[in-house]
N, C-alpha and C. Protein backbone atom coordinates (compact mmCIF):
# COMPACT_ATOMS: atom_id res chain seq x y z
N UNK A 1 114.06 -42.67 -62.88
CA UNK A 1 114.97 -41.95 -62.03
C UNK A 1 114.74 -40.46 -62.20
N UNK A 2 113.91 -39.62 -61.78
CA UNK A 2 114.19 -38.45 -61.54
C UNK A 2 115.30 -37.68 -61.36
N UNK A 3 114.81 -36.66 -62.73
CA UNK A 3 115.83 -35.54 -62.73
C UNK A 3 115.28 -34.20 -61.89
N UNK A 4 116.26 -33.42 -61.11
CA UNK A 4 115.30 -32.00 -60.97
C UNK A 4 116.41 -30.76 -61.47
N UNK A 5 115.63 -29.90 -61.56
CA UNK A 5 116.42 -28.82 -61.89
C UNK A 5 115.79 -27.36 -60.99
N UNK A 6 116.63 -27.07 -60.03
CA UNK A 6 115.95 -26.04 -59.17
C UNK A 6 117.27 -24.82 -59.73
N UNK A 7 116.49 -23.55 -59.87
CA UNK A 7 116.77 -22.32 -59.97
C UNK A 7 116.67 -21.51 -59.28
N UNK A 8 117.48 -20.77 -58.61
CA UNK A 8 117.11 -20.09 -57.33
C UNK A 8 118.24 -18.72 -57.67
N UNK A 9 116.94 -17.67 -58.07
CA UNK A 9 117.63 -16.15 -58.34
C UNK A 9 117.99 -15.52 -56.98
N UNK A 10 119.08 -14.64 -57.42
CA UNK A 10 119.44 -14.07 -55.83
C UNK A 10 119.35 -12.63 -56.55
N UNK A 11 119.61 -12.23 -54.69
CA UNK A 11 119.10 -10.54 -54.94
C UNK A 11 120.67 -10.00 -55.16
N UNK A 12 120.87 -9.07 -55.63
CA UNK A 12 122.06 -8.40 -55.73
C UNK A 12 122.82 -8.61 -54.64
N UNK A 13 124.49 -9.01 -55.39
CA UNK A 13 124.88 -8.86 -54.10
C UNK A 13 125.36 -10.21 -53.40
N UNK A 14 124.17 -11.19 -53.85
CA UNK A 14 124.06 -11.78 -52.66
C UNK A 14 123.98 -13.71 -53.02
N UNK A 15 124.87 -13.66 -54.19
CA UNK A 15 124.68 -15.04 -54.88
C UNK A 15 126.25 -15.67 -54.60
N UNK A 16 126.99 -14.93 -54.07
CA UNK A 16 127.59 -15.86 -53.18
C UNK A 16 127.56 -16.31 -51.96
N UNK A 17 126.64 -15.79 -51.21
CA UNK A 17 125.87 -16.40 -49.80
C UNK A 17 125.37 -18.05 -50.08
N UNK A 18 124.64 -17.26 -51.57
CA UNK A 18 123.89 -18.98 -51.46
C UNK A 18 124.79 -19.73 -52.33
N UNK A 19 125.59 -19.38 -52.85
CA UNK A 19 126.55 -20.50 -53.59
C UNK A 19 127.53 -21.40 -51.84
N UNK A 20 127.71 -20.21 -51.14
CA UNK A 20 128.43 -21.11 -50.05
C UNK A 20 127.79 -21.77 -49.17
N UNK A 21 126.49 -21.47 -49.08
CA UNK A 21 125.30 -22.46 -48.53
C UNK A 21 125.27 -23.86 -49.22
N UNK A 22 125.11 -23.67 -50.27
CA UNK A 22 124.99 -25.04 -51.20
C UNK A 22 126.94 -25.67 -50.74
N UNK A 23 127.68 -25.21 -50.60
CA UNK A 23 128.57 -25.72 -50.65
C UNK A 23 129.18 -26.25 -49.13
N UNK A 24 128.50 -26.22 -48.12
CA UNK A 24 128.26 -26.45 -47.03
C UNK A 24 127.20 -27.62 -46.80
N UNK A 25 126.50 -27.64 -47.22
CA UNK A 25 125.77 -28.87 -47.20
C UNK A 25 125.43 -29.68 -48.59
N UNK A 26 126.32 -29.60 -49.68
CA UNK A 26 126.23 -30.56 -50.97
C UNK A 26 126.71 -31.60 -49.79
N UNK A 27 128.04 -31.82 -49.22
CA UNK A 27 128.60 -33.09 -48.69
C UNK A 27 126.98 -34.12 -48.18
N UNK A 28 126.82 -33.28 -47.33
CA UNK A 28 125.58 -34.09 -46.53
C UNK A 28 124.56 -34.57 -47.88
N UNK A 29 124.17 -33.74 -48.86
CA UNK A 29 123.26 -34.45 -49.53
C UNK A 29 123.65 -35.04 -50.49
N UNK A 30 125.08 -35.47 -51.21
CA UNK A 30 125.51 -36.21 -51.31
C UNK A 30 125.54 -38.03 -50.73
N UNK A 31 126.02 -37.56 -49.66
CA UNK A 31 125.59 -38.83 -48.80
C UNK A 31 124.10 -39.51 -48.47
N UNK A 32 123.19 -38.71 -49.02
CA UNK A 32 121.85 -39.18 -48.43
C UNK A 32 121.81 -40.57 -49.61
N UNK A 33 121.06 -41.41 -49.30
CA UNK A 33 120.77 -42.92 -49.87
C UNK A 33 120.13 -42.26 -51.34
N UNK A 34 120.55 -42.68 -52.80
CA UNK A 34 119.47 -42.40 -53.55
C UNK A 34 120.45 -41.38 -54.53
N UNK A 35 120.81 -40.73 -53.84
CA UNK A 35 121.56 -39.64 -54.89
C UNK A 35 122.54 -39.82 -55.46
N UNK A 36 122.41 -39.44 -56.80
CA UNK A 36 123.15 -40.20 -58.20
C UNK A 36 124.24 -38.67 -58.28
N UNK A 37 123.66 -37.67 -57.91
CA UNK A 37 123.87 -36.06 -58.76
C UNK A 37 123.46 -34.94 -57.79
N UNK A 38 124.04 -34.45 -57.48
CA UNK A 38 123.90 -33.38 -56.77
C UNK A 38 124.74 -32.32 -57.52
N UNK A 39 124.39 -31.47 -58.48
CA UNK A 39 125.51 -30.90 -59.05
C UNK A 39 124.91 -28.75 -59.13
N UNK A 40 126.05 -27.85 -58.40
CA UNK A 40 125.53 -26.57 -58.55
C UNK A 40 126.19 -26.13 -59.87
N UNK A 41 125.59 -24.81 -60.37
CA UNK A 41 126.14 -24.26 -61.30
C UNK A 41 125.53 -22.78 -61.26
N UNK A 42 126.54 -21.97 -61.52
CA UNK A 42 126.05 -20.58 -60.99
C UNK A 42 125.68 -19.89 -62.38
N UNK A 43 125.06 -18.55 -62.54
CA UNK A 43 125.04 -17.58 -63.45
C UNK A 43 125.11 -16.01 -62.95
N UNK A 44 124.86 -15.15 -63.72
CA UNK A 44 125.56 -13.36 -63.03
C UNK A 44 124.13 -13.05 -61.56
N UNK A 45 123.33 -14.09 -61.58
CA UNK A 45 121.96 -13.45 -60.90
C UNK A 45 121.19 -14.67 -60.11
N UNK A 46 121.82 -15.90 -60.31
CA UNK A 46 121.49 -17.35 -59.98
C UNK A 46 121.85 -18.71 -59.65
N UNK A 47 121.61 -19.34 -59.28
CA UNK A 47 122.23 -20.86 -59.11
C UNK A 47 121.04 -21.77 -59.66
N UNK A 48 121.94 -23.12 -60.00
CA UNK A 48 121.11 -23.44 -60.36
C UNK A 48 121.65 -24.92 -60.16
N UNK A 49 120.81 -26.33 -59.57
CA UNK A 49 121.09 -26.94 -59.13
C UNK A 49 120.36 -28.04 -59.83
N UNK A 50 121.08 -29.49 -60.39
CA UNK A 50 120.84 -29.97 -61.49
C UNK A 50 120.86 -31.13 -60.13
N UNK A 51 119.87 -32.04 -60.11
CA UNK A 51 120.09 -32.88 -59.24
C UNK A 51 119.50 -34.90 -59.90
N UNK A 52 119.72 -35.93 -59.83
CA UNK A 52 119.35 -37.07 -60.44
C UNK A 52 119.35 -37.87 -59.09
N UNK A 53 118.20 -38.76 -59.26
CA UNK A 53 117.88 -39.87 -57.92
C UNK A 53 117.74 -40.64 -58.25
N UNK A 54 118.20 -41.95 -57.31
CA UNK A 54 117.70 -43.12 -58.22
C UNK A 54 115.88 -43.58 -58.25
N UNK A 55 115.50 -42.88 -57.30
CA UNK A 55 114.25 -43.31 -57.42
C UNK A 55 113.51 -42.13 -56.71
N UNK A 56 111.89 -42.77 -57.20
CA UNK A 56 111.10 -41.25 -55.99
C UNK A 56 110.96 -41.65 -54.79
N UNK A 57 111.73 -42.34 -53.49
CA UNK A 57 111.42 -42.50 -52.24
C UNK A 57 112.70 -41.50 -51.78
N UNK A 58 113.81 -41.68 -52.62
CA UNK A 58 115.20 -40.84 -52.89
C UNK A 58 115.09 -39.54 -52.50
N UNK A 59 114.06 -39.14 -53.63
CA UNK A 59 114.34 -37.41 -53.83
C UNK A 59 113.04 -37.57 -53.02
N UNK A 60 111.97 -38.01 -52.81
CA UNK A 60 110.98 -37.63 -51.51
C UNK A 60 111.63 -37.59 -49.99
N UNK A 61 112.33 -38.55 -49.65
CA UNK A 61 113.49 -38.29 -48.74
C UNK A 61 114.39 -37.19 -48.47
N UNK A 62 115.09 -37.26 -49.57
CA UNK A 62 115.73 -35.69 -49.37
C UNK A 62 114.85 -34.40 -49.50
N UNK A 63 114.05 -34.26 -50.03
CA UNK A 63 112.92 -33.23 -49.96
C UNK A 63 112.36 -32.56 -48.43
N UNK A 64 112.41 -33.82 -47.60
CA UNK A 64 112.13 -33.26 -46.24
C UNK A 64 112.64 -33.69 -45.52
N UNK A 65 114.22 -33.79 -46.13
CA UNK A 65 115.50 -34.03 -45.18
C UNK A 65 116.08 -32.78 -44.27
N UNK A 66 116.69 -33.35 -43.45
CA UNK A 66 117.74 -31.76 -42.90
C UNK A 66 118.41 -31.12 -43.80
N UNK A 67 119.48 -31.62 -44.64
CA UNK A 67 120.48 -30.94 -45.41
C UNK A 67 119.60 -30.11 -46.59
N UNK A 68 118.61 -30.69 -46.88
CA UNK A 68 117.68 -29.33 -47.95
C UNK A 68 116.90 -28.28 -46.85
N UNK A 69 116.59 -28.69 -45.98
CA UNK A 69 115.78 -27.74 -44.36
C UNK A 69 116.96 -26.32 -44.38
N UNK A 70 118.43 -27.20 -44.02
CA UNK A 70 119.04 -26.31 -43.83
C UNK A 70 119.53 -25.03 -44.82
N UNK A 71 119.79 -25.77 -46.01
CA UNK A 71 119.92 -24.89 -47.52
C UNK A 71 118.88 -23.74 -47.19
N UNK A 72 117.53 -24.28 -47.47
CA UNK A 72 116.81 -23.51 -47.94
C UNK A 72 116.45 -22.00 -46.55
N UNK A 73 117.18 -22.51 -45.62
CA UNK A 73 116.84 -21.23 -44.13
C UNK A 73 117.90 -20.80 -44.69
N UNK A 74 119.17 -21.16 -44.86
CA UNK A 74 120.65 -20.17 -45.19
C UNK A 74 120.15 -19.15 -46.54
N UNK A 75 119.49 -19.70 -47.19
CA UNK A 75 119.15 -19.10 -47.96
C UNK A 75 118.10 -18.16 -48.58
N UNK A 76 117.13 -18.44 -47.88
CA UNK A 76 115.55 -17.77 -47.60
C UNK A 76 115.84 -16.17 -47.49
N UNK A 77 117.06 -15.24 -46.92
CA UNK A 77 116.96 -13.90 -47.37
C UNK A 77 117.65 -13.63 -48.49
N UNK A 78 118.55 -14.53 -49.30
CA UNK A 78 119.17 -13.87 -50.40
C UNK A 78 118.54 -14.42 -51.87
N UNK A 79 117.08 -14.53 -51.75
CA UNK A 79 116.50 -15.41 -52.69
C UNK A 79 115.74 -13.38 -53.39
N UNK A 80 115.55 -13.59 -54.53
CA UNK A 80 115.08 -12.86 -55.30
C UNK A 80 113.46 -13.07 -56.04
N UNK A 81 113.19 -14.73 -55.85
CA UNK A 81 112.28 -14.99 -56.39
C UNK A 81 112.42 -16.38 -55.70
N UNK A 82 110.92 -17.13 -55.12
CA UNK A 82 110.82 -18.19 -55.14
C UNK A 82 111.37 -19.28 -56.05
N UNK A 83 112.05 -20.02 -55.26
CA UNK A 83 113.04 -20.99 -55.70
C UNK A 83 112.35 -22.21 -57.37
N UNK A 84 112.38 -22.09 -58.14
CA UNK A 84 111.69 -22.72 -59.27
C UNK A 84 111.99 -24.05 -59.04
N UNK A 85 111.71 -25.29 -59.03
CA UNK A 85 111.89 -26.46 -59.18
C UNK A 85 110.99 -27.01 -59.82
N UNK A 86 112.02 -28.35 -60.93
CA UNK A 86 111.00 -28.81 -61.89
C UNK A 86 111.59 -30.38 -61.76
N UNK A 87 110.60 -30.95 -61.61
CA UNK A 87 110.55 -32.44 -61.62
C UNK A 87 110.72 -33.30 -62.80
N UNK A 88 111.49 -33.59 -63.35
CA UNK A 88 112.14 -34.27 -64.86
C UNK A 88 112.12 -35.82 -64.93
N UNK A 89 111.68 -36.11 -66.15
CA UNK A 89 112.07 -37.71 -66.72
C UNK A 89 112.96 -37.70 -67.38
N UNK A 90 113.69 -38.63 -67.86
CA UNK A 90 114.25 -38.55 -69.10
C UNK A 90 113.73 -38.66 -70.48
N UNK A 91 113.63 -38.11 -71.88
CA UNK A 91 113.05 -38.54 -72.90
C UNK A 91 114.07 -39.00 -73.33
N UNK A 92 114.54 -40.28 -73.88
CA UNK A 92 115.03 -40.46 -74.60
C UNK A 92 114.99 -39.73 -76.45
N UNK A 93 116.77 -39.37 -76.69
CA UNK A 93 116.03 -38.54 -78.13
C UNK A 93 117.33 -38.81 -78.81
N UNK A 94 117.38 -38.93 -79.87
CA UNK A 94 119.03 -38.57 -80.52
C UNK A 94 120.25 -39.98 -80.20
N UNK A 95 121.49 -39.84 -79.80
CA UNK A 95 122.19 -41.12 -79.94
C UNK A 95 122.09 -41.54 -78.57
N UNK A 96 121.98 -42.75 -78.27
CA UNK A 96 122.00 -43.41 -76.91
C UNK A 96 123.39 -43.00 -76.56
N UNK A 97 123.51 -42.77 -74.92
CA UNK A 97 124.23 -42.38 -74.25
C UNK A 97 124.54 -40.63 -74.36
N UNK A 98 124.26 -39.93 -75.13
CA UNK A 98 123.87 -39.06 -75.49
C UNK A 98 122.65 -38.23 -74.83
N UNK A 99 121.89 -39.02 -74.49
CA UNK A 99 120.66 -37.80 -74.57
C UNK A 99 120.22 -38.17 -73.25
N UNK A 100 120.60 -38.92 -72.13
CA UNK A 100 120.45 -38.17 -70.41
C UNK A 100 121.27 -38.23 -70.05
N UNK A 101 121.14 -37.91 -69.01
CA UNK A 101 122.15 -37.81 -67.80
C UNK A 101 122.61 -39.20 -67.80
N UNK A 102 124.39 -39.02 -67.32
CA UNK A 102 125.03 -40.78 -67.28
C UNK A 102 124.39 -41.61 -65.86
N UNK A 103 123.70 -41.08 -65.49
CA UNK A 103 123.47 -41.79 -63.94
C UNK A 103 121.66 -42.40 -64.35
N UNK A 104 121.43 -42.10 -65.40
CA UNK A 104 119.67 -42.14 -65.90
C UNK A 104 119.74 -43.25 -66.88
């Protein structure tokens, strides 16, 4: 089950544009087939979006779905730096239930 973790710095100013972007279309990607986690979380300069699928047809789906199409145009001028995304497994490490995500 793929984890991702996308980071997306904003320019001054301008990280509540894309926090209300994401919050305009979480509903829709929520609903897409596959998604365990759709979860934002902000910082003084960034967002950062912690996401879990149940599988890779899931997050390949939503990848070149509308509701990420649309995110990423609402958001394309208040970006500071190309959007980082990292494609995750789980390692298991430490006490079970503990060490991934509850949906992994």
């Amino acid at each position: 089950m793929p984890v991702v973790v996308a980071t997306v710095k904003t320019k001054p100013g301008r990280r509540a544009d894309v926090l209300a972007a994401f919050r305009r279309h979480a509903p829709a990607v929520h609903a897409e087939p596959g998604c365990l986690l759709y979860a934002v979380h902000s910082g003084e300069d960034r967002a950062t979006v912690i996401e879990n699928w149940a599988d890779q047809a899931s997050l390949d789906a939503h990848s070149a779905g509308p509701a990420l199409e649309a995110i990423g145009a609402e958001i394309a001028e208040a970006l500071a730096a190309p959007v980082d995304v990292a494609v995750l497994q789980p390692v298991p490490a430490g006490e079970p239930g503990k060490d991934r995500l509850p949906q992994t």
